[in-house]
Protein backbone atom coordinates (compact mmCIF):
# COMPACT_ATOMS: atom_id res chain seq x y z
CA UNK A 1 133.60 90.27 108.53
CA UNK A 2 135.36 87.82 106.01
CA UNK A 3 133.95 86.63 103.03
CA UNK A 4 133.22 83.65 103.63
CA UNK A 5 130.85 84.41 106.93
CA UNK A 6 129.20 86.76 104.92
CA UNK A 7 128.43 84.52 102.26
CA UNK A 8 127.20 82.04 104.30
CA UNK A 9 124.76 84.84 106.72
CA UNK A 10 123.48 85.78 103.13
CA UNK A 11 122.16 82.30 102.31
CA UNK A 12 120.15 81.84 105.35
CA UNK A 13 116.47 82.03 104.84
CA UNK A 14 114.29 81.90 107.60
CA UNK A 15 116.28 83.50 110.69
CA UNK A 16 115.89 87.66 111.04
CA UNK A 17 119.22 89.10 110.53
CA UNK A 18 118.29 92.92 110.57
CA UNK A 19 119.74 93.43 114.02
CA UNK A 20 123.17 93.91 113.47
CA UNK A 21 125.68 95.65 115.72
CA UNK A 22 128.21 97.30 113.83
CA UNK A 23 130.41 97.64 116.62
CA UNK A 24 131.23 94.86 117.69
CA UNK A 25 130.29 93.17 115.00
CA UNK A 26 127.79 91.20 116.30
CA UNK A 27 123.74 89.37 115.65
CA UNK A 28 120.64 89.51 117.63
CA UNK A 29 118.77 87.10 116.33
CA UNK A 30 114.90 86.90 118.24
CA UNK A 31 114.16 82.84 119.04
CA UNK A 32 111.25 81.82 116.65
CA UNK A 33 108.46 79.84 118.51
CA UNK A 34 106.22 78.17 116.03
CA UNK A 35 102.79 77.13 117.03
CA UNK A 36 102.32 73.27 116.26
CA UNK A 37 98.93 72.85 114.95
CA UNK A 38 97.23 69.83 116.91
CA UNK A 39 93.92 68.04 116.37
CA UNK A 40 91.47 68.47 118.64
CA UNK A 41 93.22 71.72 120.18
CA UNK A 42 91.82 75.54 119.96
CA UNK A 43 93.68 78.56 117.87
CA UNK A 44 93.54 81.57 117.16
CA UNK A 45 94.71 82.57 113.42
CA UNK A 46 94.70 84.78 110.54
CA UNK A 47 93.84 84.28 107.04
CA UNK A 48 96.24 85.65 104.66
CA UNK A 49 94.70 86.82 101.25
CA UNK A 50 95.86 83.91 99.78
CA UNK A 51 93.33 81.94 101.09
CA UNK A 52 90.32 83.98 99.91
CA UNK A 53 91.84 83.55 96.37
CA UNK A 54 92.90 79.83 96.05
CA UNK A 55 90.37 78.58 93.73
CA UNK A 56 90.64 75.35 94.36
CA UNK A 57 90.17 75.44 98.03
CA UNK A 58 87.12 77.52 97.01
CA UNK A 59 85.19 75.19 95.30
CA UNK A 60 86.70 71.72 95.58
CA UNK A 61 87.14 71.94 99.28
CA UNK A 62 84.92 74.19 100.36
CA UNK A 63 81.70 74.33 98.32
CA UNK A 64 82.06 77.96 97.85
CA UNK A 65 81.86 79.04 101.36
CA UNK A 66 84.06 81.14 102.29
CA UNK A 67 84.03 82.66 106.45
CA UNK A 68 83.27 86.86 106.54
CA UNK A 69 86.40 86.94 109.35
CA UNK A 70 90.61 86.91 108.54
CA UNK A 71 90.42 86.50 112.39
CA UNK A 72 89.20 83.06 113.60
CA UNK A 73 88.74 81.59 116.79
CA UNK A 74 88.72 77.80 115.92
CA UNK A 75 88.87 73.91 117.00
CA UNK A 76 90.74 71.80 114.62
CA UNK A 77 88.64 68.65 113.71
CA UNK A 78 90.84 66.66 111.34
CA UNK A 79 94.49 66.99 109.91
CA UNK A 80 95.69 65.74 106.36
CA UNK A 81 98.74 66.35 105.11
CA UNK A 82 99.03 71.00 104.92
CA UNK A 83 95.27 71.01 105.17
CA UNK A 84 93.36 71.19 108.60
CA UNK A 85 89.56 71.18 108.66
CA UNK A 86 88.57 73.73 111.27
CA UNK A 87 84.93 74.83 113.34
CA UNK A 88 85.51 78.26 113.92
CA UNK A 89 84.05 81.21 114.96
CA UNK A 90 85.09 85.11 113.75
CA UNK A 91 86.96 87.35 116.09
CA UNK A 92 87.17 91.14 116.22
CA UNK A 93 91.09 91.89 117.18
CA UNK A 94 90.54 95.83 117.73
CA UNK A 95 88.28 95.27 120.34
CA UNK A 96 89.15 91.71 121.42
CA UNK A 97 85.82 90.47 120.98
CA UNK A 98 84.30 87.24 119.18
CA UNK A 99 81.56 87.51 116.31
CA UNK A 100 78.75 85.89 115.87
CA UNK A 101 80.24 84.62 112.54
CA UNK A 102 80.19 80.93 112.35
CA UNK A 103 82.45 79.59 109.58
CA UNK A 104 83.26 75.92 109.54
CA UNK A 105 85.68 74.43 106.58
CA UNK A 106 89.34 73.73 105.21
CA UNK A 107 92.49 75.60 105.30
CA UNK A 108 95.63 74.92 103.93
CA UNK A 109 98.33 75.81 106.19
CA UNK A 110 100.37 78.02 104.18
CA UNK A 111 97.24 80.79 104.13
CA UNK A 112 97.02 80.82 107.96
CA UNK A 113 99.20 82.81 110.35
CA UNK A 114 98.83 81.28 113.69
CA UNK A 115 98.76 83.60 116.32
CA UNK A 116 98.09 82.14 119.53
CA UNK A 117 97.06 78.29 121.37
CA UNK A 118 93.95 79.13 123.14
């Protein structure tokens, strides 16, 4: 591989370029699908632990309340700007199950994973 194509490969950020063929000299590189987070449509996501520690989300937009589930099952209610307000409800993954865990607040997008469009 020349220089230049390598420099280049090693600047890209978001596509997975750990499958490399030696070879032939070659990338498999999976397709990303994003989920596009819609109002008034149902998810299924995961909180990352950056959610349970941003403060400010804490307090100011949640009065404190924070849901007992990283797994939610949830119905987005309003969109502004990286924050969705969300009705949820908490959902065991190991045995595919919902809670009876009611959590209703706001998230900021970058402390979600989404995992599925229910």
């Amino acid at each position: 591989m020349n220089e230049l194509t390598k420099k280049q490969l090693d600047s890209v950020q978001i596509a997975d370029l750990s499958h490399f063929n030696k070879e032939d000299n070659t990338f498999l590189i999976p397709q990303k699908k994003a989920i596009k987070i819609e109002k008034n449509k149902a998810y299924l996501i995961y909180l990352t632990d950056s959610f349970f520690y941003n403060d400010v989300l804490k307090t100011n937009w949640n009065k404190g309340i924070l849901p007992k589930d990283r797994y939610l099952k949830c119905d987005v209610d309003n969109i502004i700007a990286k924050m969705i307000k969300i009705t949820a409800i908490g959902y065991d993954i190991l045995n595919k199950k919902d809670t009876t865990n009611f959590w209703s607040g706001w998230v900021s997008l970058d402390d979600i994973q989404v995992l599925q469009k229910l």
